[in-house]
Protein backbone atom coordinates (compact mmCIF):
# COMPACT_ATOMS: atom_id res chain seq x y z
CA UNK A 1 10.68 21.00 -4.23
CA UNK A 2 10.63 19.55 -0.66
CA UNK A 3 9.14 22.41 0.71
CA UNK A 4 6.36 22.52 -2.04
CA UNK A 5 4.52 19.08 -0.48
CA UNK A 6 2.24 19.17 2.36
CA UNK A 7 4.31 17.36 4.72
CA UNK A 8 6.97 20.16 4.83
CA UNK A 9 5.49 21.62 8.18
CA UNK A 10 5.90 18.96 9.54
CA UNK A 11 9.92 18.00 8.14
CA UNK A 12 10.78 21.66 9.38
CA UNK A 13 8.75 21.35 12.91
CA UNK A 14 5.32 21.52 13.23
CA UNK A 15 3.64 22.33 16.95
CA UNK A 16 7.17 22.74 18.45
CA UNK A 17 8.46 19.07 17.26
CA UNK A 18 12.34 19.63 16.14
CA UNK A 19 12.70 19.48 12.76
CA UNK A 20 13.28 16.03 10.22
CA UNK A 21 16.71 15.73 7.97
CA UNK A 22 15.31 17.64 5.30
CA UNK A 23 18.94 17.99 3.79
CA UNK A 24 19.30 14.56 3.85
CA UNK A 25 15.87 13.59 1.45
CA UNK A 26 17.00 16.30 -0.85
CA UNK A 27 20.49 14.65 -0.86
CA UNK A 28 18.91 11.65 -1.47
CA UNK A 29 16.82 13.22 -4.31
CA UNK A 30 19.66 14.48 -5.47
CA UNK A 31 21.54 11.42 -5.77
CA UNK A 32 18.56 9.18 -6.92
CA UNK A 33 18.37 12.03 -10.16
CA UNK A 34 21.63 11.55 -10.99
CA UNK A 35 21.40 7.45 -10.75
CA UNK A 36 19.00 7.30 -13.15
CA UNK A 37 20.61 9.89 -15.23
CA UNK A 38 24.25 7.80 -15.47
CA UNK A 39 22.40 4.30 -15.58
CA UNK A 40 20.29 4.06 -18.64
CA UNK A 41 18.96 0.49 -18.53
CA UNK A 42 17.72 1.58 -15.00
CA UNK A 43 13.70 2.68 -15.55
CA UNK A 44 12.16 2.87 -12.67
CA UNK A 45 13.29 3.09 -8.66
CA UNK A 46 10.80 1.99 -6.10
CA UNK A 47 11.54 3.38 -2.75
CA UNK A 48 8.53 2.68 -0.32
CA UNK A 49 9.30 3.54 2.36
CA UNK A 50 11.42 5.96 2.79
CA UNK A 51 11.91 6.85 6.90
CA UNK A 52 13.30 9.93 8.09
CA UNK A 53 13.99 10.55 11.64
CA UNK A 54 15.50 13.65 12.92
CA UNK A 55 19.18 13.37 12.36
CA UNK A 56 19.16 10.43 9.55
CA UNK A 57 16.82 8.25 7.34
CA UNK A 58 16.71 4.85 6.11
CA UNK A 59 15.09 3.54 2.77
CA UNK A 60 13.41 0.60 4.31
CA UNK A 61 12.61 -1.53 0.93
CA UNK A 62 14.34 -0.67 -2.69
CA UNK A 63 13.22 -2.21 -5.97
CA UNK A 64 15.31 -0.92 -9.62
CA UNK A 65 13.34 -2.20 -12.73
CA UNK A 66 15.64 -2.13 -15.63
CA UNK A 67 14.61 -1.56 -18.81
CA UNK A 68 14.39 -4.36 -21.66
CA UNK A 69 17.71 -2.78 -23.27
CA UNK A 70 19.95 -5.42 -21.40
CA UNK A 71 20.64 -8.31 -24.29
CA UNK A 72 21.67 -10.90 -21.36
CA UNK A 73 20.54 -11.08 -18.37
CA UNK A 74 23.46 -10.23 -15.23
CA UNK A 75 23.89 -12.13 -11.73
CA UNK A 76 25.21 -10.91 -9.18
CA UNK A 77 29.24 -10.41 -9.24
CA UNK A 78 31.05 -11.91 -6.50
CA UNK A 79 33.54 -9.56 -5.04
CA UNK A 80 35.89 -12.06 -3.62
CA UNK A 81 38.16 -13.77 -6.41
């Protein structure tokens, strides 16, 4: 799929650049498919952007929209007790 988009020249290396963590967006593809597969009130993931450098990546801003399914709404749980 990654190599399918018009930017995949450039992740593998274009004009003798070294070549972006392709492994890592398809691991996060990957993992993103699965998310939304296991979490059923999730609808949508907004991921924009996404940066990948050479050896890493960061997802810079992240917004989940969940779907009206949820009868009450949840806070945040605290993780100390």
């Amino acid at each position: 799929m990654v190599s399918e988009t018009r930017c995949s020249q450039i992740l593998r290396g274009a004009r003798g650049e070294r070549a972006y963590d392709v492994d890592l967006i398809i691991e996060c593809l990957l993992r993103i498919s699965q998310f939304m597969m296991d979490m059923e009130e999730v609808q949508e993931i907004d991921i924009n952007p996404f940066t990948v450098f050479h050896r890493g990546g960061v997802a810079v801003d992240v917004k989940i929209y969940l779907s009206s399914i949820l009868s009450e709404p949840r806070g945040p749980k605290s993780v100390i007790q």
